[in-house]
C-alpha atoms as a PDB file:
ATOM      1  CA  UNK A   1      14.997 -21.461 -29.987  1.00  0.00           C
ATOM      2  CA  UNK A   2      15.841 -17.790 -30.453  1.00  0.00           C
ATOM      3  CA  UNK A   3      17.055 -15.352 -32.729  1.00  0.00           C
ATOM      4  CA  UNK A   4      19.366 -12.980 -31.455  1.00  0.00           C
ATOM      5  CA  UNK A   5      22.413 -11.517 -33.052  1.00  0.00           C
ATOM      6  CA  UNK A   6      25.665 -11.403 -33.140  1.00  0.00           C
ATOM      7  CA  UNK A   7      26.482 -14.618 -30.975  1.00  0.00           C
ATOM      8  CA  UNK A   8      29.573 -13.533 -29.132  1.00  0.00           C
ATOM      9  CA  UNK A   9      28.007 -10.725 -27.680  1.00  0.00           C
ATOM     10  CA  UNK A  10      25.512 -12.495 -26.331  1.00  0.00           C
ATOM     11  CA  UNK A  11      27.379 -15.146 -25.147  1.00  0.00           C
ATOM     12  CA  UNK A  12      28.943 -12.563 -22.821  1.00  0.00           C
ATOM     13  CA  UNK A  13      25.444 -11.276 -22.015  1.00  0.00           C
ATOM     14  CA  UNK A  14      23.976 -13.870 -20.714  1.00  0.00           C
ATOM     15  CA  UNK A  15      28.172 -14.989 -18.752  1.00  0.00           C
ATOM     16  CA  UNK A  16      27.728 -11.494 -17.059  1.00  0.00           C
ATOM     17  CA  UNK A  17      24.096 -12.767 -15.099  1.00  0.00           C
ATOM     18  CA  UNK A  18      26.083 -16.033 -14.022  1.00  0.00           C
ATOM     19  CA  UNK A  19      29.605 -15.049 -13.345  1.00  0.00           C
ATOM     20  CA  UNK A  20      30.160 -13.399 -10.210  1.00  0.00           C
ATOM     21  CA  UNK A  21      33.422 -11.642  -8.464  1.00  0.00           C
ATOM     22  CA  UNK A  22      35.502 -13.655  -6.806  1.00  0.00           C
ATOM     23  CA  UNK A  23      34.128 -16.820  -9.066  1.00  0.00           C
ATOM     24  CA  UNK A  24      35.773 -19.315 -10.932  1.00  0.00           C
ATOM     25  CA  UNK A  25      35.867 -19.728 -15.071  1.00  0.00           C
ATOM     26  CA  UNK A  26      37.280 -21.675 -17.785  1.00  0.00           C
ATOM     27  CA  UNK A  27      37.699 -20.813 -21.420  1.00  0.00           C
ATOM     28  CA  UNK A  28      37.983 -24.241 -22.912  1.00  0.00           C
ATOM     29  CA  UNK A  29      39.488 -22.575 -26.115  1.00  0.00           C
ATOM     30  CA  UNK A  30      41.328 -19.078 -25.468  1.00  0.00           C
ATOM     31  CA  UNK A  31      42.277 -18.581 -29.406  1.00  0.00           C
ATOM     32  CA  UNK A  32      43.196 -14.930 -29.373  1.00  0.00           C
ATOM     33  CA  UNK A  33      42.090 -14.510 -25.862  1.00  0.00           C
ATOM     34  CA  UNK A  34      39.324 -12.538 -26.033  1.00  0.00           C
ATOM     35  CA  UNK A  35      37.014 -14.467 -23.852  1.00  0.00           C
ATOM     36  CA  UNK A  36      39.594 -15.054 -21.791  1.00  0.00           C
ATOM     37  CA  UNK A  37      40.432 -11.046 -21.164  1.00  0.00           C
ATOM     38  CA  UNK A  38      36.397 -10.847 -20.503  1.00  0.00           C
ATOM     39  CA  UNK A  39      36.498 -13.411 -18.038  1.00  0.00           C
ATOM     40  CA  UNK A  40      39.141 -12.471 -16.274  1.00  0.00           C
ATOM     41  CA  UNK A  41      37.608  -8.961 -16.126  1.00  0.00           C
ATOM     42  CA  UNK A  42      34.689 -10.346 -14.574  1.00  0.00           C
ATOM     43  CA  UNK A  43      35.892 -12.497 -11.876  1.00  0.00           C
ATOM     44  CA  UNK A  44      38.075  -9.245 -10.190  1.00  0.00           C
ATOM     45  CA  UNK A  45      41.126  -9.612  -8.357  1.00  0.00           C
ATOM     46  CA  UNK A  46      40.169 -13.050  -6.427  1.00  0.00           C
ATOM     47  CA  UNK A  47      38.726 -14.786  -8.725  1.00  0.00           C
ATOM     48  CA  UNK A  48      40.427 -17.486 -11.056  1.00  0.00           C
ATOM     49  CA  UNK A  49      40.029 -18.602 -14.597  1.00  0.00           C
ATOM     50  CA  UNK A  50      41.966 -21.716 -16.263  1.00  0.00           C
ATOM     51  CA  UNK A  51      42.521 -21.247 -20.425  1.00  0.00           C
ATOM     52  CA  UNK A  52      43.506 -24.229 -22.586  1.00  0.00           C
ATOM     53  CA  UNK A  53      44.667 -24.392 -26.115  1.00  0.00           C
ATOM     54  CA  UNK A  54      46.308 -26.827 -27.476  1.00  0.00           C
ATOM     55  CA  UNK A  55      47.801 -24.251 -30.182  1.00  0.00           C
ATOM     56  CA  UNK A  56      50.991 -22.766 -28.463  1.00  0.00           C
ATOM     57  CA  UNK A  57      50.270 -19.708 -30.794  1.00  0.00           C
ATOM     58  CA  UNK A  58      47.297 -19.323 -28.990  1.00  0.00           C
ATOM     59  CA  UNK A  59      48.531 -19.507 -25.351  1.00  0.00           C
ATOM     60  CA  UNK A  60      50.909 -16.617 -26.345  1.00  0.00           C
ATOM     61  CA  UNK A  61      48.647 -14.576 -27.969  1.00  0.00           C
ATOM     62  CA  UNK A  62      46.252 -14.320 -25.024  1.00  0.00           C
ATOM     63  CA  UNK A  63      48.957 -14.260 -22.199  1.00  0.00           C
ATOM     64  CA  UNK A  64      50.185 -11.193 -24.633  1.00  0.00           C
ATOM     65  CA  UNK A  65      46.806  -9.940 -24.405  1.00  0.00           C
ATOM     66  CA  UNK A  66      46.804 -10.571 -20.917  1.00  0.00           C
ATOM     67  CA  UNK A  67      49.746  -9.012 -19.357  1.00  0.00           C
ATOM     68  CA  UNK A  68      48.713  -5.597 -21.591  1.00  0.00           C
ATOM     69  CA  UNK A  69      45.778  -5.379 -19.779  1.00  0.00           C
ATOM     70  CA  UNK A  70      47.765  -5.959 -16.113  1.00  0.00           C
ATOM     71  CA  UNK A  71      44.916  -9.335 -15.847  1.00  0.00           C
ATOM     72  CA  UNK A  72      47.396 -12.559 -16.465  1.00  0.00           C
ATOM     73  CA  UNK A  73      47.729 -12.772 -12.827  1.00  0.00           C
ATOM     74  CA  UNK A  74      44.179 -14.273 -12.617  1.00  0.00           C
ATOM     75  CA  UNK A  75      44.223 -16.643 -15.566  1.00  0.00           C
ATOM     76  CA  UNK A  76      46.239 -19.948 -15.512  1.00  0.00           C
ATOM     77  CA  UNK A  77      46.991 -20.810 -19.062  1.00  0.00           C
ATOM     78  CA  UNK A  78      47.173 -24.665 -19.963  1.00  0.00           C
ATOM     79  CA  UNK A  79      49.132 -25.893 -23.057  1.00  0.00           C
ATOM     80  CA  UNK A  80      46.360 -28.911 -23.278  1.00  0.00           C
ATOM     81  CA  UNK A  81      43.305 -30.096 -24.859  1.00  0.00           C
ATOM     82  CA  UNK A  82      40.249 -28.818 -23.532  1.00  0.00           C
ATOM     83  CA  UNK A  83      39.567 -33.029 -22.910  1.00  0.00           C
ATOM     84  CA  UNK A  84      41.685 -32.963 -20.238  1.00  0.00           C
ATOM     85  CA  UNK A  85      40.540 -29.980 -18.537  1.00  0.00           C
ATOM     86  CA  UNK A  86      39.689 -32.280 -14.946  1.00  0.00           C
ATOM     87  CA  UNK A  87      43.183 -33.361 -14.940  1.00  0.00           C
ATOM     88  CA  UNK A  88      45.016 -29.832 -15.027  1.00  0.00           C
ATOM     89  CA  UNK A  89      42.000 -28.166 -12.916  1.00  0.00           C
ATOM     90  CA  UNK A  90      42.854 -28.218  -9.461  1.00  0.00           C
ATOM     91  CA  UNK A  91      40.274 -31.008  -7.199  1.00  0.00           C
ATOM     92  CA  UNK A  92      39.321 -27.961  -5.336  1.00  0.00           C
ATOM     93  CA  UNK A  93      37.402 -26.631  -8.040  1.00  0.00           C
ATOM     94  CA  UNK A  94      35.863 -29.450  -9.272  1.00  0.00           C
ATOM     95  CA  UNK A  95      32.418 -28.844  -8.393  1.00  0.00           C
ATOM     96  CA  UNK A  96      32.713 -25.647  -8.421  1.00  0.00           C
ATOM     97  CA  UNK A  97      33.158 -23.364 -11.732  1.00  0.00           C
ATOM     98  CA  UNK A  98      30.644 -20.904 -12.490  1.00  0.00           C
ATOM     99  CA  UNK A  99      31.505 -20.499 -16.732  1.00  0.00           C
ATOM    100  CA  UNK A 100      32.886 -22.614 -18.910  1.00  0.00           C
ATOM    101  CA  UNK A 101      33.054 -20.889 -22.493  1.00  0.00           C
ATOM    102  CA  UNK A 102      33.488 -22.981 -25.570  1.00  0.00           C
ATOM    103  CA  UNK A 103      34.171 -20.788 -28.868  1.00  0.00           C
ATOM    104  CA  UNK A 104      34.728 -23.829 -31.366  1.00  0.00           C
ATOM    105  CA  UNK A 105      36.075 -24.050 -35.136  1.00  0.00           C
ATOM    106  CA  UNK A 106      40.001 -22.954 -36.098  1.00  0.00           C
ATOM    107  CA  UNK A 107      42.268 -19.832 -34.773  1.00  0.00           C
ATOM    108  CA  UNK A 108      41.270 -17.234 -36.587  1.00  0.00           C
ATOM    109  CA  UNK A 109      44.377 -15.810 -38.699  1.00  0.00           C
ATOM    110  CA  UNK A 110      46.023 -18.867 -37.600  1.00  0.00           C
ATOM    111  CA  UNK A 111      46.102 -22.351 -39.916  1.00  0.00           C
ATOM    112  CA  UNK A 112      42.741 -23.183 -40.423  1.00  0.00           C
ATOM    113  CA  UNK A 113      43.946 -26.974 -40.547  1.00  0.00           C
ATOM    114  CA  UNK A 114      43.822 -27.380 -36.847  1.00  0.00           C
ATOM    115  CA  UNK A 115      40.221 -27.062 -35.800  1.00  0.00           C
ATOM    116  CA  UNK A 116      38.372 -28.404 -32.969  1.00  0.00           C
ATOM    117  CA  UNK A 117      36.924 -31.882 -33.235  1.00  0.00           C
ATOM    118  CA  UNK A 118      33.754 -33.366 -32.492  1.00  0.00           C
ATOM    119  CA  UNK A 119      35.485 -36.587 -30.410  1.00  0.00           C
ATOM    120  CA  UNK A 120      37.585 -34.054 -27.965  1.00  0.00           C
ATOM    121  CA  UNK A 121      34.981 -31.448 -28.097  1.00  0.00           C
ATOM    122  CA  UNK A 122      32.276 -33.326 -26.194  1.00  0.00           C
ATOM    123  CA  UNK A 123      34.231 -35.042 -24.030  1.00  0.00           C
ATOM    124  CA  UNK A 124      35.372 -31.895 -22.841  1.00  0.00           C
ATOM    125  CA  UNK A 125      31.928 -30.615 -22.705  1.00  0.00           C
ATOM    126  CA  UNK A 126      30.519 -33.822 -21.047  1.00  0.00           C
ATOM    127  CA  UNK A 127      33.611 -33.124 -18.503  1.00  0.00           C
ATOM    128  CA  UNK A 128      33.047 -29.200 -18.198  1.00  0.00           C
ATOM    129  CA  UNK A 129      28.968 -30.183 -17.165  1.00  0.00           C
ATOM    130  CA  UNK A 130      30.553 -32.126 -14.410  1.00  0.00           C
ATOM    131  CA  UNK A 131      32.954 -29.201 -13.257  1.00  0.00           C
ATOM    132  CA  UNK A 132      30.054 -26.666 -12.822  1.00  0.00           C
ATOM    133  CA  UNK A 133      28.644 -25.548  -9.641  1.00  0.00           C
ATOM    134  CA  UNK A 134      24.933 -25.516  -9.446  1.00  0.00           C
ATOM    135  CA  UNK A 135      23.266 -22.874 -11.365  1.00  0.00           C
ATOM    136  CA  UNK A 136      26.291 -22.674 -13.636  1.00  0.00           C
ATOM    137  CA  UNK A 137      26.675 -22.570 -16.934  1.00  0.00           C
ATOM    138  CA  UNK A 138      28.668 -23.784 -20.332  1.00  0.00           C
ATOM    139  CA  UNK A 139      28.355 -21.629 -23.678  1.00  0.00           C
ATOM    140  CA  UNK A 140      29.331 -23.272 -26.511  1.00  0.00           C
ATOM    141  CA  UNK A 141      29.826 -21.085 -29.834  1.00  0.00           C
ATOM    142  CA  UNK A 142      29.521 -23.807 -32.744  1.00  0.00           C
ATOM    143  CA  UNK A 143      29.981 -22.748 -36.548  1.00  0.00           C
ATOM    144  CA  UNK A 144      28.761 -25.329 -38.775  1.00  0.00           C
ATOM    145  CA  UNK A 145      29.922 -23.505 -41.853  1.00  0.00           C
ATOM    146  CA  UNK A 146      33.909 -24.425 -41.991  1.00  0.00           C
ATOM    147  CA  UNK A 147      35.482 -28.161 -42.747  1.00  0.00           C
ATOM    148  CA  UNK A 148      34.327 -30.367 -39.595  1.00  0.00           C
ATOM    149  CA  UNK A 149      32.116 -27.935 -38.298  1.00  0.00           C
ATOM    150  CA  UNK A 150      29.088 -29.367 -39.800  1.00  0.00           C
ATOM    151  CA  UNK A 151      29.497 -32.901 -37.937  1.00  0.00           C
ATOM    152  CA  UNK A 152      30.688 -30.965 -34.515  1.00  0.00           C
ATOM    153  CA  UNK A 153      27.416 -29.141 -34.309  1.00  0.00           C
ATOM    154  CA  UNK A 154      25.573 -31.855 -35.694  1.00  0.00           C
ATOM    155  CA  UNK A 155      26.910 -34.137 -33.079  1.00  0.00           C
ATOM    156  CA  UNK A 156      26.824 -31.251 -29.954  1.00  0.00           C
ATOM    157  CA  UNK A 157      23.056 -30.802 -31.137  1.00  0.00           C
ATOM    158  CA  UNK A 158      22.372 -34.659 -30.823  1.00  0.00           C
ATOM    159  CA  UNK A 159      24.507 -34.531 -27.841  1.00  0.00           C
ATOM    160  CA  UNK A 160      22.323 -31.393 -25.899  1.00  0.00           C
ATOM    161  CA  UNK A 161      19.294 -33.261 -26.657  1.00  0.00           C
ATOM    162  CA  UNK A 162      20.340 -36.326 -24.684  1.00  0.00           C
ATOM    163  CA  UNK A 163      21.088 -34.635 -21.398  1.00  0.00           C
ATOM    164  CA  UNK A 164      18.669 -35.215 -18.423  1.00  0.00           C
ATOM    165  CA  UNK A 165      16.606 -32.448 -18.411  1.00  0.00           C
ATOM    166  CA  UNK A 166      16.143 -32.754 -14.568  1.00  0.00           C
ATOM    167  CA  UNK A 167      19.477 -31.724 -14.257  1.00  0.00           C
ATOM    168  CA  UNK A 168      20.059 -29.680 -17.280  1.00  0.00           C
ATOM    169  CA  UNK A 169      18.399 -26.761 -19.223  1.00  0.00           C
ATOM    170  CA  UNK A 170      19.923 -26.281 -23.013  1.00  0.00           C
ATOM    171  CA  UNK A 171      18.683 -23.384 -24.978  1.00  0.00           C
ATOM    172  CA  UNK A 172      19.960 -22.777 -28.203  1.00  0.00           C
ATOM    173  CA  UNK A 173      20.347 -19.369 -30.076  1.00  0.00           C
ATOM    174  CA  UNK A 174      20.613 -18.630 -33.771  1.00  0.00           C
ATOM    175  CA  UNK A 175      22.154 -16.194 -35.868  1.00  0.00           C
ATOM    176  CA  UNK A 176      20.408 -13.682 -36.909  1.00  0.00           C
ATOM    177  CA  UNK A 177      21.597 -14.757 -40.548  1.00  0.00           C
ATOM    178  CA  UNK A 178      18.903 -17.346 -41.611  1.00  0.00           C
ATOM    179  CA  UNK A 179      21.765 -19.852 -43.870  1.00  0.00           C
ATOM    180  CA  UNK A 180      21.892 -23.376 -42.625  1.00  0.00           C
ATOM    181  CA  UNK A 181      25.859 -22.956 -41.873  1.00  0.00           C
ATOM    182  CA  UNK A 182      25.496 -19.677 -40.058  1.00  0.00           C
ATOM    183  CA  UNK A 183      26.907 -20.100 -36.275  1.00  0.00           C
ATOM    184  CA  UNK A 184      25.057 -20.827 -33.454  1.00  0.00           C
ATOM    185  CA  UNK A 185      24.772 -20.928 -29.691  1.00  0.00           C
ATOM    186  CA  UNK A 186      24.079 -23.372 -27.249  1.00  0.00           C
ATOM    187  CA  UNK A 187      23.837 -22.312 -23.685  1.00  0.00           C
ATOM    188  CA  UNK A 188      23.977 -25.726 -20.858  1.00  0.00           C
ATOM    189  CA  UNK A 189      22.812 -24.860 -17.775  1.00  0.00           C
ATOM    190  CA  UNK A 190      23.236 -26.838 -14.632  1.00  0.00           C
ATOM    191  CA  UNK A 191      20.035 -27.075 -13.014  1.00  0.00           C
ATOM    192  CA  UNK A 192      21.092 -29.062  -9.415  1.00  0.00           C
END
């Protein structure tokens, strides 16, 4: 484990070394779209990246954000949970997806009653280990410090820990902030 602060910025960090142009991303939760925009920034004009949300508030946020920045044409918003990411992803990239960025807990300035959930979330992250290409990777941004998010990242710890490591590499990253509910980082990557 390392300590490096803040989180989201180095979530993008270490997305920049694996994400390529003309790849293929998913943001498993847009929220306000922010890692969506980045994504989308990264993968240039031919690349593609799939958002789900299963708050419609948050699809129309980020396709807001989107269009302002002239990007929505390379992002394919999904109304859906993250869980069913293999069913709304076309077969053709199945195999294939470079990123997959997790950023879990509620909207922020949205209700704080609908919040991600440890059932859905690693099913979709069990699913989004399948999606990646070789070499790729899945961040997942876990704060332990809101109602839930204490059994999420308990459970996506436990979770990490059981994953062949012939065929995955988990590293995860702490907050700078040494409090046992600060957020945290965990970083999949797809070994073969």
């Amino acid at each position: 484990m390392t300590r490096i602060f803040p989180l989201p910025e180095t979530a993008h960090h270490i997305v920049r070394q694996h994400l390529l142009q003309g790849g293929s991303a998913v943001d498993a939760t847009v929220g306000n779209g922010h890692d969506t925009t980045f994504l989308a920034q990264l993968v240039g004009g031919r690349g593609t990246v799939f958002g789900f949300d299963v708050q419609l508030q948050a699809i129309h946020i980020t396709a807001q954000l989107l269009q302002q920045r002239d990007l929505l044409h390379r992002v394919t918003l999904i109304h859906a949970s993250h869980s069913l990411m293999d069913e709304h992803i076309p077969q053709a990239f199945h195999g294939q997806i470079q990123v997959i960025m997790f950023n879990l807990g509620y909207l922020p300035g949205g209700n704080k009653s609908f919040i991600t959930r440890a059932d859905s979330t690693l099913t979709a992250i069990e699913i989004a280990c399948r999606l990646l290409t070789a070499q790729g990777i899945v961040t997942v941004l876990a704060y332990p410090g809101h109602v839930g998010g204490d059994e999420e990242t308990l459970r996506l710890s436990r979770w990490c820990q059981q994953l062949d490591p012939r065929h995955f590499q988990v590293d995860t990253v702490l907050s700078y902030y040494l409090k046992p509910h600060a957020p945290r980082l965990f970083v999949i990557r797809k070994m073969n």
